[in-house]
Protein backbone atom coordinates (compact mmCIF):
# COMPACT_ATOMS: atom_id res chain seq x y z
CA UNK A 1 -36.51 209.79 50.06
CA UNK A 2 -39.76 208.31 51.36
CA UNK A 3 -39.44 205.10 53.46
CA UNK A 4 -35.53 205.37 53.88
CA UNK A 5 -34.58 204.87 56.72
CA UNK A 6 -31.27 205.24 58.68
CA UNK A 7 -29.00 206.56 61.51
CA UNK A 8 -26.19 209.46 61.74
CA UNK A 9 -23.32 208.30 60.67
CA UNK A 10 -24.53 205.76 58.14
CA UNK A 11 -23.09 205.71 54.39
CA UNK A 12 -25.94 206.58 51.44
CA UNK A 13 -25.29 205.66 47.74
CA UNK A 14 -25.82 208.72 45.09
CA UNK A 15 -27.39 207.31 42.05
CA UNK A 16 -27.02 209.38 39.13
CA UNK A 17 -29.01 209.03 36.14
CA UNK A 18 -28.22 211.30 33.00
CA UNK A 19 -29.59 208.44 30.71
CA UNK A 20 -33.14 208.67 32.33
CA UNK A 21 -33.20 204.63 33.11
CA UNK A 22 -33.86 204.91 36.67
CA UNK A 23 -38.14 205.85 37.19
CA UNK A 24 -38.27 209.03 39.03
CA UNK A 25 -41.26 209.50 41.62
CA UNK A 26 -43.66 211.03 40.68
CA UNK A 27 -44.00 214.48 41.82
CA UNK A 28 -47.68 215.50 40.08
CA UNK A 29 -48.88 214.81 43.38
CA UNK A 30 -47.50 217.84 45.00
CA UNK A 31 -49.36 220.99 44.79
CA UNK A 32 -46.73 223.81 46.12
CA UNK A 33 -49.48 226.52 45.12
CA UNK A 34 -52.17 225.18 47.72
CA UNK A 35 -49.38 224.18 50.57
CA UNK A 36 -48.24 228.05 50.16
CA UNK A 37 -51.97 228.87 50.92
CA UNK A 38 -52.11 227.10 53.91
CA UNK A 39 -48.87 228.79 55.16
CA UNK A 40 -50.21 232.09 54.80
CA UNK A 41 -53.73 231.09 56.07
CA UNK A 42 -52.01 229.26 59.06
CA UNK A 43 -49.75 232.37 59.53
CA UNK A 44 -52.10 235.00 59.15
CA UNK A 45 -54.82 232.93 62.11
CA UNK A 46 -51.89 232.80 64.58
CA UNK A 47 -50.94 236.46 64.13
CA UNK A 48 -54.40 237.42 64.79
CA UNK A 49 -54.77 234.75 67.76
CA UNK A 50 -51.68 235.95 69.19
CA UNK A 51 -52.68 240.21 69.05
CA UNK A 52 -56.54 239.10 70.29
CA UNK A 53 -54.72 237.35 73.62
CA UNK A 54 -51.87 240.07 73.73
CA UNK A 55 -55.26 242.93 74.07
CA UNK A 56 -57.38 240.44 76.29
CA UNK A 57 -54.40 239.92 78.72
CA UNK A 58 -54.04 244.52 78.27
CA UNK A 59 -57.46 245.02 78.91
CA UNK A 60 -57.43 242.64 81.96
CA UNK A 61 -54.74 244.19 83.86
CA UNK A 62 -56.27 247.90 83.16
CA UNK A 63 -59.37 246.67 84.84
CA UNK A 64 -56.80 244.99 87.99
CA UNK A 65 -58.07 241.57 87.56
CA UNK A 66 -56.26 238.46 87.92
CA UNK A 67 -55.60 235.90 85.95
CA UNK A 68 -58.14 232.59 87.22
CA UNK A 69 -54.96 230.32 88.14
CA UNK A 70 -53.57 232.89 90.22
CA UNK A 71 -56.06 233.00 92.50
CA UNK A 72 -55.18 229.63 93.94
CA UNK A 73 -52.19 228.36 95.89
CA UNK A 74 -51.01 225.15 94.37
């Protein structure tokens, strides 16, 4: 529920409504078709990100260079 707040432990009241008297929120607001997109979209860019750094780091260490940081001591 939006706004509710409380701790572990604490007791919640159940309302039940079969008559319909209680106002329901209002759930036009939510479009489950476009957050779906985004999932996939937001998926699909950190699959790719993660194979593009998994080559770059491949290609690196067949060419025997170091990574930047390592070449300090801290």
């Amino acid at each position: 529920m939006p706004g509710a707040t409380g701790k572990v432990g604490d007791r919640i009241e159940i309302l039940r409504d079969p008559e319909g008297i209680a106002p329901l929120w209002d759930r036009s607001g939510v479009d489950s078709a476009e957050k779906m997109d985004w999932l996939i979209r937001g998926t699909t860019t950190w699959t790719a990100v993660a194979l593009l750094a998994r080559y770059r780091g491949h290609v690196r260490r067949k060419k025997d260079k170091q990574p930047l940081l390592d070449r300090f001591d801290f």
